[in-house]
Protein backbone atom coordinates (compact mmCIF):
# COMPACT_ATOMS: atom_id res chain seq x y z
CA UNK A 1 29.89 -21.08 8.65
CA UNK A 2 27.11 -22.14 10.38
CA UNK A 3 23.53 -20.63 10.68
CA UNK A 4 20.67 -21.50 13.17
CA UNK A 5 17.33 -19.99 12.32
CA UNK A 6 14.44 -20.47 14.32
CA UNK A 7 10.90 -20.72 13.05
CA UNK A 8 8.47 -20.17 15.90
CA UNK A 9 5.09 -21.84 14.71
CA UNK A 10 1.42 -21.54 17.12
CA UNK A 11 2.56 -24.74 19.20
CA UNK A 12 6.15 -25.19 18.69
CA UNK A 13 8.86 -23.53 17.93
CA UNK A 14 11.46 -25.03 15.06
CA UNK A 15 15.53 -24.71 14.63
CA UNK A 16 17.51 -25.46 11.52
CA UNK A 17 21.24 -25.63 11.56
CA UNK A 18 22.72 -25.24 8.01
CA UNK A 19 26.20 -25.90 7.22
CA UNK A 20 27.04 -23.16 4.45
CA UNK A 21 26.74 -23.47 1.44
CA UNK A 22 23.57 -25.25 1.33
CA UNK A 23 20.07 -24.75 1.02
CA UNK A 24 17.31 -23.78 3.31
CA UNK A 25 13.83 -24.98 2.59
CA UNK A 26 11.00 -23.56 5.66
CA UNK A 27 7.86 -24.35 5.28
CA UNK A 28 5.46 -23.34 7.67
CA UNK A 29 1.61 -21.58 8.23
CA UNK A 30 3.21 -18.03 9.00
CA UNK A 31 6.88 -17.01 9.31
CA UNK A 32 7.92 -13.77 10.77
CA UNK A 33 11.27 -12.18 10.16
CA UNK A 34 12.24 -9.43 12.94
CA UNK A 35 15.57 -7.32 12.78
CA UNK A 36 16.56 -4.83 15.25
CA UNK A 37 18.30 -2.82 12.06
CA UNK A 38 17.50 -4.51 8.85
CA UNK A 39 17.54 -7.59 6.91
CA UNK A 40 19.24 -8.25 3.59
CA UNK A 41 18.76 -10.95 1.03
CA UNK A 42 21.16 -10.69 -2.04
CA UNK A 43 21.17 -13.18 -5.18
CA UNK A 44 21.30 -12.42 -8.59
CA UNK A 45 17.49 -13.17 -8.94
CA UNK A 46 14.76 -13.02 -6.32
CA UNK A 47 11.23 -14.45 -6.66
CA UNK A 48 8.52 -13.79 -4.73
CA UNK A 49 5.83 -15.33 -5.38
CA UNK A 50 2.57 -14.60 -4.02
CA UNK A 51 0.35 -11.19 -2.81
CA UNK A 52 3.49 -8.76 -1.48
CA UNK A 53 2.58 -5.88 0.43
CA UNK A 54 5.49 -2.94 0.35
CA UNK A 55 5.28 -0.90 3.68
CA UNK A 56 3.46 -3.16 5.65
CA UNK A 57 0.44 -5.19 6.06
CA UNK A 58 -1.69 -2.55 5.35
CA UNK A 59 -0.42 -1.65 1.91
CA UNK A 60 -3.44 -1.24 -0.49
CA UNK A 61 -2.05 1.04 -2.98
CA UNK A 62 -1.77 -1.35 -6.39
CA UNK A 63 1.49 -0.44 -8.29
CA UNK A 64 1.98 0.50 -12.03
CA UNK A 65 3.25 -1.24 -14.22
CA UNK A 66 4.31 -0.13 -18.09
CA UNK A 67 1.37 -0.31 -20.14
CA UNK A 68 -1.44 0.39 -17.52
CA UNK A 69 -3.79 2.28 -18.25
CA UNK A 70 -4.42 5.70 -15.78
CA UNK A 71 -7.71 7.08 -15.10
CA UNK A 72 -7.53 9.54 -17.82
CA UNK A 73 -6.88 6.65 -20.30
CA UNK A 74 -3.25 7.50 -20.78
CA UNK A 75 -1.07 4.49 -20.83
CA UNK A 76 2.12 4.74 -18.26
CA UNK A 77 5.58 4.76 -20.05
CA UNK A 78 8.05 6.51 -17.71
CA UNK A 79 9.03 6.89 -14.15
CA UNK A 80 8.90 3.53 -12.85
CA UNK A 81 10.66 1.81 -9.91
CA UNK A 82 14.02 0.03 -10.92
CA UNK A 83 14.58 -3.33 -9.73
CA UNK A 84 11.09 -3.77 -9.25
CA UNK A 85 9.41 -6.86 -12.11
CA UNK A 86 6.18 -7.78 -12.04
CA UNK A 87 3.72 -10.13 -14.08
């Protein structure tokens, strides 16, 4: 199989072919991902790594994790997203 991705950068714009399986290794200032449906990455373990912002840009809700603290004081211990780690 092989894939072409292009990386469009301020003055030029970038192709990779990859013959699969390999790796792919971008790095650039800002890379933008559009899909007219959706876009799936599966592996057994996904890192991101860096501020991520769920909904858009202008997410500025922090989330919960277990063993925050509310504004009452009371420390959360249920109800939290699945799937979903954080440091």
């Amino acid at each position: 199989v092989l894939i072409a991705i292009a990386v469009t950068g301020i003055f030029q714009t970038t192709t990779f072919f990859l013959q699969v399986p390999g790796i792919v290794s971008i790095v650039e200032n800002d890379i933008r991902i559009v899909a007219a449906a959706r876009v799936e990455i599966v592996a057994p373990e996904i890192v991101l790594d860096g501020n991520v912002k769920l909904g858009g840009p202008g997410a500025d809700r922090p989330a919960s994790a277990r063993g925050t603290l509310d504004s009452a004081g009371a420390t959360d211990t249920a109800n939290f997203a699945t799937r979903v780690w954080v440091v």
